[in-house]
Protein backbone atom coordinates (compact mmCIF):
# COMPACT_ATOMS: atom_id res chain seq x y z
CA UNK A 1 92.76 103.80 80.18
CA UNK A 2 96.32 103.25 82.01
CA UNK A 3 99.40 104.77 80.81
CA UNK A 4 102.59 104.24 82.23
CA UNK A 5 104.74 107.80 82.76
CA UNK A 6 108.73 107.50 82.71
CA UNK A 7 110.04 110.40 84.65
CA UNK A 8 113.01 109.90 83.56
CA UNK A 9 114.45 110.31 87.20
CA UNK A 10 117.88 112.13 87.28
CA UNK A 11 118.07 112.14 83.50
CA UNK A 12 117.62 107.76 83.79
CA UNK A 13 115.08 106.03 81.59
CA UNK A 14 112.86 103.28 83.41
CA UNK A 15 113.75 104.43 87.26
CA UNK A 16 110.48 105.95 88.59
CA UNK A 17 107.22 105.36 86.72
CA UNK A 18 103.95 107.42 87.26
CA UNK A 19 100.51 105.64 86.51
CA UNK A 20 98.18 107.85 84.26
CA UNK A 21 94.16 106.48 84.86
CA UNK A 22 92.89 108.70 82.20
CA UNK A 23 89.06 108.52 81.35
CA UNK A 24 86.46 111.21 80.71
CA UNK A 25 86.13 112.62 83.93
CA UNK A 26 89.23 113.97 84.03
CA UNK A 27 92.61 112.09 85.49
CA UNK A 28 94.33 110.36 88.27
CA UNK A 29 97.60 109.94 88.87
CA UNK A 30 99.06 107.24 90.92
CA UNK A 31 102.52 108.32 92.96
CA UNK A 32 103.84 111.33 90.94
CA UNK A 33 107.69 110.73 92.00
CA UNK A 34 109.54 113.49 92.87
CA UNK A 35 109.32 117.36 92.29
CA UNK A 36 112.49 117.32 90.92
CA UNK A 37 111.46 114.63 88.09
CA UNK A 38 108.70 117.30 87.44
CA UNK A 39 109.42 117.98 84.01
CA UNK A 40 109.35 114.31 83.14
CA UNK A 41 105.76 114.23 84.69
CA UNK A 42 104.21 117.07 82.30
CA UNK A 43 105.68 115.61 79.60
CA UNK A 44 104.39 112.39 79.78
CA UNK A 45 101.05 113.83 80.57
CA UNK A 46 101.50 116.10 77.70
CA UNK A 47 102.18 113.20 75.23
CA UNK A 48 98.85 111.86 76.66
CA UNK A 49 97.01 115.15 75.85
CA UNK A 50 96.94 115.56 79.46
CA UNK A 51 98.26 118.56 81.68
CA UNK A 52 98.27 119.44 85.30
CA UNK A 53 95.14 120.97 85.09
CA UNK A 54 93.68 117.87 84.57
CA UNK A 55 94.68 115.81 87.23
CA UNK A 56 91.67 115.46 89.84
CA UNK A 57 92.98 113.09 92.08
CA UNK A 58 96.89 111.94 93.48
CA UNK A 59 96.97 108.72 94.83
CA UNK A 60 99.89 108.13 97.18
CA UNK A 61 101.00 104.35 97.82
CA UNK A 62 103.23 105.87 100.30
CA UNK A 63 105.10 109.15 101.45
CA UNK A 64 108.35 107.91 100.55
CA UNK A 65 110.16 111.13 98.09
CA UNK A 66 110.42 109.14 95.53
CA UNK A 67 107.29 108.13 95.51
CA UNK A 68 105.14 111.30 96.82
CA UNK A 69 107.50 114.01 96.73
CA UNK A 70 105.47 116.27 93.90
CA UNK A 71 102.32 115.81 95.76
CA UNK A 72 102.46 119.55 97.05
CA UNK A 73 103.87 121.02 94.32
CA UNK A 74 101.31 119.74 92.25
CA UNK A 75 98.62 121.15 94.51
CA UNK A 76 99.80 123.92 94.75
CA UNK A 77 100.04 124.47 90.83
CA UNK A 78 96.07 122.77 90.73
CA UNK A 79 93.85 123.92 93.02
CA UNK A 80 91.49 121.13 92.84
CA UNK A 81 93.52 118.43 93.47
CA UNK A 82 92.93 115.93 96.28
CA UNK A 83 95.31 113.69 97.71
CA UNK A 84 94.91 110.23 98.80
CA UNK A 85 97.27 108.54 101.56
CA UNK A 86 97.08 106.24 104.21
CA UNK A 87 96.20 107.91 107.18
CA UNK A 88 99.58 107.52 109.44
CA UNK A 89 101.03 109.50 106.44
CA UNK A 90 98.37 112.00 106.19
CA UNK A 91 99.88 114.08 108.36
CA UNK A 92 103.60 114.48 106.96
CA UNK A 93 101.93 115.58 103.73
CA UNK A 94 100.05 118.51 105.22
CA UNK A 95 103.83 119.49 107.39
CA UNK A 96 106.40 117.54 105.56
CA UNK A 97 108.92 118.88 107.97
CA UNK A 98 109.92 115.71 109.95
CA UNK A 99 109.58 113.25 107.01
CA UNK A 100 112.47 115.67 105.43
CA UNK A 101 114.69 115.84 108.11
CA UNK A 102 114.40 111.50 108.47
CA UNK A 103 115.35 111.82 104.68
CA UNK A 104 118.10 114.26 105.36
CA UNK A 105 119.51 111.77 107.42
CA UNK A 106 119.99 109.11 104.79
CA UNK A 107 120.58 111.22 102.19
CA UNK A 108 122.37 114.48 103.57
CA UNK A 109 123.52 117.40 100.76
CA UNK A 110 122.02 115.21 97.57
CA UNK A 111 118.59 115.99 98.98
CA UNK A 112 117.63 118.94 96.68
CA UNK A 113 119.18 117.15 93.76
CA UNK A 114 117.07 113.83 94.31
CA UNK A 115 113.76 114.87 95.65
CA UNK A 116 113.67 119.07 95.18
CA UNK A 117 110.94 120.46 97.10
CA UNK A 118 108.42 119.09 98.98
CA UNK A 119 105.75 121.99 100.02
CA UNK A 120 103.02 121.18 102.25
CA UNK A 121 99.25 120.26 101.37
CA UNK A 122 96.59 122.00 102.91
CA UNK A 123 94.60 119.72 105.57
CA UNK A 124 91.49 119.94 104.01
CA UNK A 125 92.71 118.53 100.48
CA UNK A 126 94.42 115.80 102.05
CA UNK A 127 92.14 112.18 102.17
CA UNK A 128 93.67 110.09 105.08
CA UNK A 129 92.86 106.28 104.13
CA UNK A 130 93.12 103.11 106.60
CA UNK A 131 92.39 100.29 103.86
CA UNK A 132 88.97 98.91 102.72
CA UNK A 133 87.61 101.89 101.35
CA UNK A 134 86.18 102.23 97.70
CA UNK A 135 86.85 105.07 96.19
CA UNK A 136 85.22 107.33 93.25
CA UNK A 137 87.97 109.99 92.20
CA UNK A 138 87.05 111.16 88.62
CA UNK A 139 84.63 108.63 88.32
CA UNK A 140 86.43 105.72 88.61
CA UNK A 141 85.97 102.68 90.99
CA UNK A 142 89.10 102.03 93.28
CA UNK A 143 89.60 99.38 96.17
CA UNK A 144 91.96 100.34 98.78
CA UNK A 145 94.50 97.63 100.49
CA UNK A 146 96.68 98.31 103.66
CA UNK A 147 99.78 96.63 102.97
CA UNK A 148 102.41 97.65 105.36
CA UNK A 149 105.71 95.91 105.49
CA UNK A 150 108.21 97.94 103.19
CA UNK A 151 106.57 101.12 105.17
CA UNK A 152 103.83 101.67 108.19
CA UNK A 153 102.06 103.79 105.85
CA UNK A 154 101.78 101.81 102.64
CA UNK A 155 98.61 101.50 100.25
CA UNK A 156 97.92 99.36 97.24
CA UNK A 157 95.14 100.46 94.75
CA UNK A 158 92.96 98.27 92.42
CA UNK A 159 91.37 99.63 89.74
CA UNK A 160 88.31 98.05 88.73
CA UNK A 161 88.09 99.25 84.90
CA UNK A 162 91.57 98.18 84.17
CA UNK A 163 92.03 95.37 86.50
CA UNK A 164 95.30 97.03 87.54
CA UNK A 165 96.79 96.46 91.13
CA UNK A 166 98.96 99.85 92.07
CA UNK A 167 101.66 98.03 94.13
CA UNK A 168 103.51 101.19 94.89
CA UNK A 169 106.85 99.02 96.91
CA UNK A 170 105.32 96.38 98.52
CA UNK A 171 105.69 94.18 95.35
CA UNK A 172 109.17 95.10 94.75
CA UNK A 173 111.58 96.58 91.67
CA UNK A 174 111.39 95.21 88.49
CA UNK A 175 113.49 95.98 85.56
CA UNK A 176 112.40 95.25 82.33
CA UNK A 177 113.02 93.25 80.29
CA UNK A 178 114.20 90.89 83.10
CA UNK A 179 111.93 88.74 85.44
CA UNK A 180 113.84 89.45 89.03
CA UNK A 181 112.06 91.21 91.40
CA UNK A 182 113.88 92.78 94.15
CA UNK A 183 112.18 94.11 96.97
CA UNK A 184 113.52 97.56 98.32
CA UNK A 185 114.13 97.61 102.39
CA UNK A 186 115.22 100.89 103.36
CA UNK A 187 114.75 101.88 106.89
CA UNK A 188 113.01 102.50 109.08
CA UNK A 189 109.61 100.07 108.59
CA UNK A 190 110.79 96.73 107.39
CA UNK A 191 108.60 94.43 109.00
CA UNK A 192 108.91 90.81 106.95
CA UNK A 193 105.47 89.10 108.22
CA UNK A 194 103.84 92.28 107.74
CA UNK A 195 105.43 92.38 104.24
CA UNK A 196 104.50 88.50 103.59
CA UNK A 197 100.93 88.94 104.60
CA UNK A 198 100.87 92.02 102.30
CA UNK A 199 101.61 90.31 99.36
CA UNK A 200 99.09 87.61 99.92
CA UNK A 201 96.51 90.35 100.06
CA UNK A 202 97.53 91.66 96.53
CA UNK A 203 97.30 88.18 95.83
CA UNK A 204 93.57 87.72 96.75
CA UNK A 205 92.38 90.66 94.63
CA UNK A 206 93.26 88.66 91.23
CA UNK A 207 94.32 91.66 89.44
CA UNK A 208 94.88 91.31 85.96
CA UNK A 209 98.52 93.40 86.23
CA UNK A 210 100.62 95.26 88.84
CA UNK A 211 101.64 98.38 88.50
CA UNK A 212 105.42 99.24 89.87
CA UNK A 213 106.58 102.36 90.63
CA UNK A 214 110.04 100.46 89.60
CA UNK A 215 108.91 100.15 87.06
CA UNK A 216 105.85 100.09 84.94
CA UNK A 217 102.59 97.32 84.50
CA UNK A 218 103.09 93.44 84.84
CA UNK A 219 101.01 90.71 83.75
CA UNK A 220 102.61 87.76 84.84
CA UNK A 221 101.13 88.69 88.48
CA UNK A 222 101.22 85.34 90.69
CA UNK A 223 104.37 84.13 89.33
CA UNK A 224 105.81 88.04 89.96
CA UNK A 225 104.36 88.02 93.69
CA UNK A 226 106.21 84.86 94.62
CA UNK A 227 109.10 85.87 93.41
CA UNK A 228 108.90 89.62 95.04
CA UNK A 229 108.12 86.69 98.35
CA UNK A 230 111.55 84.75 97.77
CA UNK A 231 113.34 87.39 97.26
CA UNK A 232 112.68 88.78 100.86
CA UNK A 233 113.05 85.73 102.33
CA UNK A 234 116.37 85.54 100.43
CA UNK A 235 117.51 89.31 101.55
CA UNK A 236 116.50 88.28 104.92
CA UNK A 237 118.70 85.31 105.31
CA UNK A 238 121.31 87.28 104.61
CA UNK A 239 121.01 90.20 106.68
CA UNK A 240 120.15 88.05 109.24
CA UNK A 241 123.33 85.91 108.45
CA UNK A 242 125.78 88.74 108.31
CA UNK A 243 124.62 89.87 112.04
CA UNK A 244 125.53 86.54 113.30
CA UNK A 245 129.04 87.41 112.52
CA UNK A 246 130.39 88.57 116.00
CA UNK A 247 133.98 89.56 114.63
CA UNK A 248 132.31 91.63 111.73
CA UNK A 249 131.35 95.29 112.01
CA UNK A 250 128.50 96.75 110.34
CA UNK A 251 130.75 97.89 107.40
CA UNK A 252 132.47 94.87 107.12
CA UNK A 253 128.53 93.31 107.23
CA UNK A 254 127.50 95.96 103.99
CA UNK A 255 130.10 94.91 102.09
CA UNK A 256 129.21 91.44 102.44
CA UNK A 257 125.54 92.14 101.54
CA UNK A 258 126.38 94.40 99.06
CA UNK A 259 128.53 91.82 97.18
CA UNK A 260 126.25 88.64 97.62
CA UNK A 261 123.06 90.80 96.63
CA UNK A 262 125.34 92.54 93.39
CA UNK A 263 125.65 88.56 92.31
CA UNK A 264 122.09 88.39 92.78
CA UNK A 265 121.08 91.49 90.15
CA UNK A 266 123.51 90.08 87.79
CA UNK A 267 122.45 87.17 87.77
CA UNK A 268 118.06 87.89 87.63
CA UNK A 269 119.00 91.45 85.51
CA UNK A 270 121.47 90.44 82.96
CA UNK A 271 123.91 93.27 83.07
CA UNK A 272 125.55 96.25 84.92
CA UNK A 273 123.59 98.61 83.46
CA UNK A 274 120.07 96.63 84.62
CA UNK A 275 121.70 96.66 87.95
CA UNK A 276 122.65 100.13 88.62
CA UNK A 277 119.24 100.95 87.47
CA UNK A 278 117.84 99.16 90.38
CA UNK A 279 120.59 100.89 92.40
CA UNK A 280 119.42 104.35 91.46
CA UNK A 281 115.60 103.30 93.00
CA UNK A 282 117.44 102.05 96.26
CA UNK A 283 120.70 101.72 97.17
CA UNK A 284 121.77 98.08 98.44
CA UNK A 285 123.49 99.82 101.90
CA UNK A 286 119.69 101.01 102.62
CA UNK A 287 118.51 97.35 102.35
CA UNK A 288 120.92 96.16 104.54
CA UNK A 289 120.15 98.98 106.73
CA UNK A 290 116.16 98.49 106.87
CA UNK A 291 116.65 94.34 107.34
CA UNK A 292 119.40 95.12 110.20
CA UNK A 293 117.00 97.00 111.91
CA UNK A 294 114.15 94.36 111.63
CA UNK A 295 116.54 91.85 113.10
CA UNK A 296 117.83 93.71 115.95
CA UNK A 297 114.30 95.17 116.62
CA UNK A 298 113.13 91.66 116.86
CA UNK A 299 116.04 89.82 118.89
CA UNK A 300 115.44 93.21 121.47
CA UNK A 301 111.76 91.96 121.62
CA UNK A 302 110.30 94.97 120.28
């Protein structure tokens, strides 16, 4: 059974969204969000007649904090917990140190506020992944995808029993009720083939929903996956457009995006509220940030 978990990130409903595979082996969860959206994890797992103690598996789409952040906490609280993560991550699980300080850097003194603590994982509990495995965690059946493109390390799980494709990023941020999907391009991985050829792949499994960390299950998957594929076309354009601009500086080029891509969220998301939501799961400076890079990675030749 699949249950979607609100963590109610910062105090904000429908922001970060655990998935719950619960079944009588025991449970898996499916990127726990942060430590510091902890108490919205036990209690959804509570509400579920779940606890901590119950979890046998994490499996980590990616390492990004909001995303992965809890994974040692919750280790340490559950001693047999294993966690699942594509292997170039595998190591900044077990010594989180430089993934922190790269966070630090975007996010400065609001670290502990967003994210809270981030302890490491012991080596030995930690299941490095490359894509194409199958795997058994509390007796379920789970296909593995590498789907880089938002991130080097990035994941996508399908589980057979529900039919449920765990998307983690690489499909985008989707409020409900609205159909926009917007995907997040924070530096420093943005790659847009990789990301194109990523969602194609999630295309060929045929799953019967996604699952989005931002936020919760879809059904409406091909239509949703061309859409997440427009979209970063769309976001590309303009980053690309806005570097083009030889009199503009790169806060002059922010604003820009920031404005063109705020008529955007209006427009697919109905409302302010809808888009600050989607603002709280990435901030619209980071996409510019993550597509600028791309761009000037690829006119360098690198």
């Amino acid at each position: 059974m699949l249950h979607t978990i609100d963590l109610y990130f910062q105090r904000q409903p429908g922001v970060i969204a655990a998935g719950l595979l619960d079944g009588p082996q025991g449970a898996v969860l499916v990127d726990p969000g942060p430590a510091s959206a902890l108490e919205g994890l036990e209690r959804g797992l509570a509400s579920h007649g779940r606890s901590l103690a119950d979890v046998e598996a994490v499996l980590l789409t990616h390492i990004h904090l909001d995303h992965a952040g809890a994974a040692g906490v919750l280790a340490r609280r559950n001693p047999r917990l294993r966690v699942y993560v594509h292997e170039r991550g595998a190591p900044h699980v077990v010594d989180p140190s430089k993934l922190l300080a790269s966070a630090s850097r975007l996010y400065g003194g609001r670290m502990d506020a967003l994210w809270g603590e981030m302890p490491p994982v012991e080596a030995s509990r930690v299941h490095g992944l490359r894509g194409g495995e199958r795997l058994s965690p509390a007796g379920r059946s789970i296909e593995v995808a590498y789907t880089p493109g938002h991130a080097w390390h990035h994941v996508s799980y399908l589980d057979g029993a529900t039919g449920t494709a765990f998307v983690g990023d690489v499909a985008g941020i989707r409020v409900p009720p609205a159909a926009e999907v917007i995907p997040p391009t924070p530096p420093p991985d943005i790659d847009v083939e990789r990301w194109e050829a990523s969602l194609g792949a999630v295309g060929a499994w045929r799953a019967s929903r996604l699952f989005l960390t931002h936020f919760g299950a879809f059904e409406d998957v091909p239509a949703h996956l061309e859409r997440a594929r427009e979209q970063l076309a769309r976001m590309s354009r303009f980053v690309r457009e806005s570097l083009e601009d030889p009199t503009a500086g790169d806060a002059e080029r922010v604003d820009r995006f920031r404005a063109r891509m705020h008529g955007v969220l209006l427009q697919g998301l109905g409302s302010e509220e809808a888009a600050a939501r989607f603002e709280m799961a990435v901030s619209l400076e980071h996409c510019w940030q993550g597509l600028a890079r791309y761009w000037r990675r690829r006119q360098a030749g690198r």
